[in-house]
Protein backbone atom coordinates (compact mmCIF):
# COMPACT_ATOMS: atom_id res chain seq x y z
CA UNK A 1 0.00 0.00 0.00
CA UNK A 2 1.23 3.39 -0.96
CA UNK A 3 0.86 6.33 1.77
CA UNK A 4 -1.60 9.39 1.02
CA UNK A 5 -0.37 12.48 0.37
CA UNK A 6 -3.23 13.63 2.25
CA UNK A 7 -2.70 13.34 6.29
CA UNK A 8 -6.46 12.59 6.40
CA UNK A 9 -6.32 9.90 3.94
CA UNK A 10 -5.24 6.33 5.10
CA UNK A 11 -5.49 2.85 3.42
CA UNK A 12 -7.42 0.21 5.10
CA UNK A 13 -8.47 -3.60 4.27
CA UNK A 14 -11.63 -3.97 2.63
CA UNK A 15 -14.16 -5.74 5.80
CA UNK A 16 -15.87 -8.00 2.56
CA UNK A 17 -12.72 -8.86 0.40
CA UNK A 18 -9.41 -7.41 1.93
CA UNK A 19 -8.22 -5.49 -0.65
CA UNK A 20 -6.66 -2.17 -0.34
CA UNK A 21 -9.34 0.75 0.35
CA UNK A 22 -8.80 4.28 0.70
CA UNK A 23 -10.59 5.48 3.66
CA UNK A 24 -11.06 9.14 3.36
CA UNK A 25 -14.23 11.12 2.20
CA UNK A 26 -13.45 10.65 -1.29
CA UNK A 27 -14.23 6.98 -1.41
CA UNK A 28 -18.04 7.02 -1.43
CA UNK A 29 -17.93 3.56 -0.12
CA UNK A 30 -15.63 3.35 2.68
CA UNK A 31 -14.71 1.22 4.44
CA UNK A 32 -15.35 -0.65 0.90
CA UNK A 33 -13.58 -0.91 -1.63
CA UNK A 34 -16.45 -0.68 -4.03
CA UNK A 35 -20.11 -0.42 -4.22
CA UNK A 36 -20.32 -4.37 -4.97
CA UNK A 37 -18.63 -5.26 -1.14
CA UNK A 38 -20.76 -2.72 0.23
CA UNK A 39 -23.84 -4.59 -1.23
CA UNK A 40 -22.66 -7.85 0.05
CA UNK A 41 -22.43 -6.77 3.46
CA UNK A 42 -26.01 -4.83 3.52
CA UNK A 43 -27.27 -8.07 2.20
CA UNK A 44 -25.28 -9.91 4.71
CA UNK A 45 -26.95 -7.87 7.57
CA UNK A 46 -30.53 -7.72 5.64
CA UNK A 47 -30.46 -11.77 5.45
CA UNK A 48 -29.07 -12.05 8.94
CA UNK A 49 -26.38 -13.33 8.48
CA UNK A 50 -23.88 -10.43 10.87
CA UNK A 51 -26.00 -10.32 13.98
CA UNK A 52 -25.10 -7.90 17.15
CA UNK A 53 -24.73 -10.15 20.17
CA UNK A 54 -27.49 -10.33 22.83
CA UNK A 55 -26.93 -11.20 26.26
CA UNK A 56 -30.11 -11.18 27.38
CA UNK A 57 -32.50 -14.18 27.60
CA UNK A 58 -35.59 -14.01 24.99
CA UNK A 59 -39.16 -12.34 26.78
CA UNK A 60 -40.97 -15.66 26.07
CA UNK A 61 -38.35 -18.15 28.30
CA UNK A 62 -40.10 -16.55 30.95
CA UNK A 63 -43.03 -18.52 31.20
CA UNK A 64 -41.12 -22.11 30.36
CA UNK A 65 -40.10 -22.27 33.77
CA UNK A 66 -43.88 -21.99 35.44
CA UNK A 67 -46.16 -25.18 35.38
CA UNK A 68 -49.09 -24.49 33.53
């Protein structure tokens, strides 16, 4: 990877194929690399597939524990 001119620039790994990607306001699809990994990842987290952790037990285990 080469080194920005710009101080504000920096080059970063593409999070979909880890290629080189400029992160700075000129990429319009940073962290991508391209609008095509960006699409893959919004369709990863549309399909869930990349889900946020929960730590918390679902509402409905609640009444499992109760005879009925």
């Amino acid at each position: 990877m080469e080194t920005p001119k710009n101080p504000t620039e920096r080059w970063v790994d593409c999070p979909q194929c880890a290629q080189p990607s400029l992160y700075a306001p000129t990429n319009l699809y940073r962290p991508f690399c391209s609008e095509r990994c960006r699409q893959i990842d919004l369709g990863a987290w549309a399909s869930e597939s990349h889900r946020v952790p929960d730590e918390s037990p679902p509402d409905d285990i609640e009444g499992l524990d109760r005879p009925a």
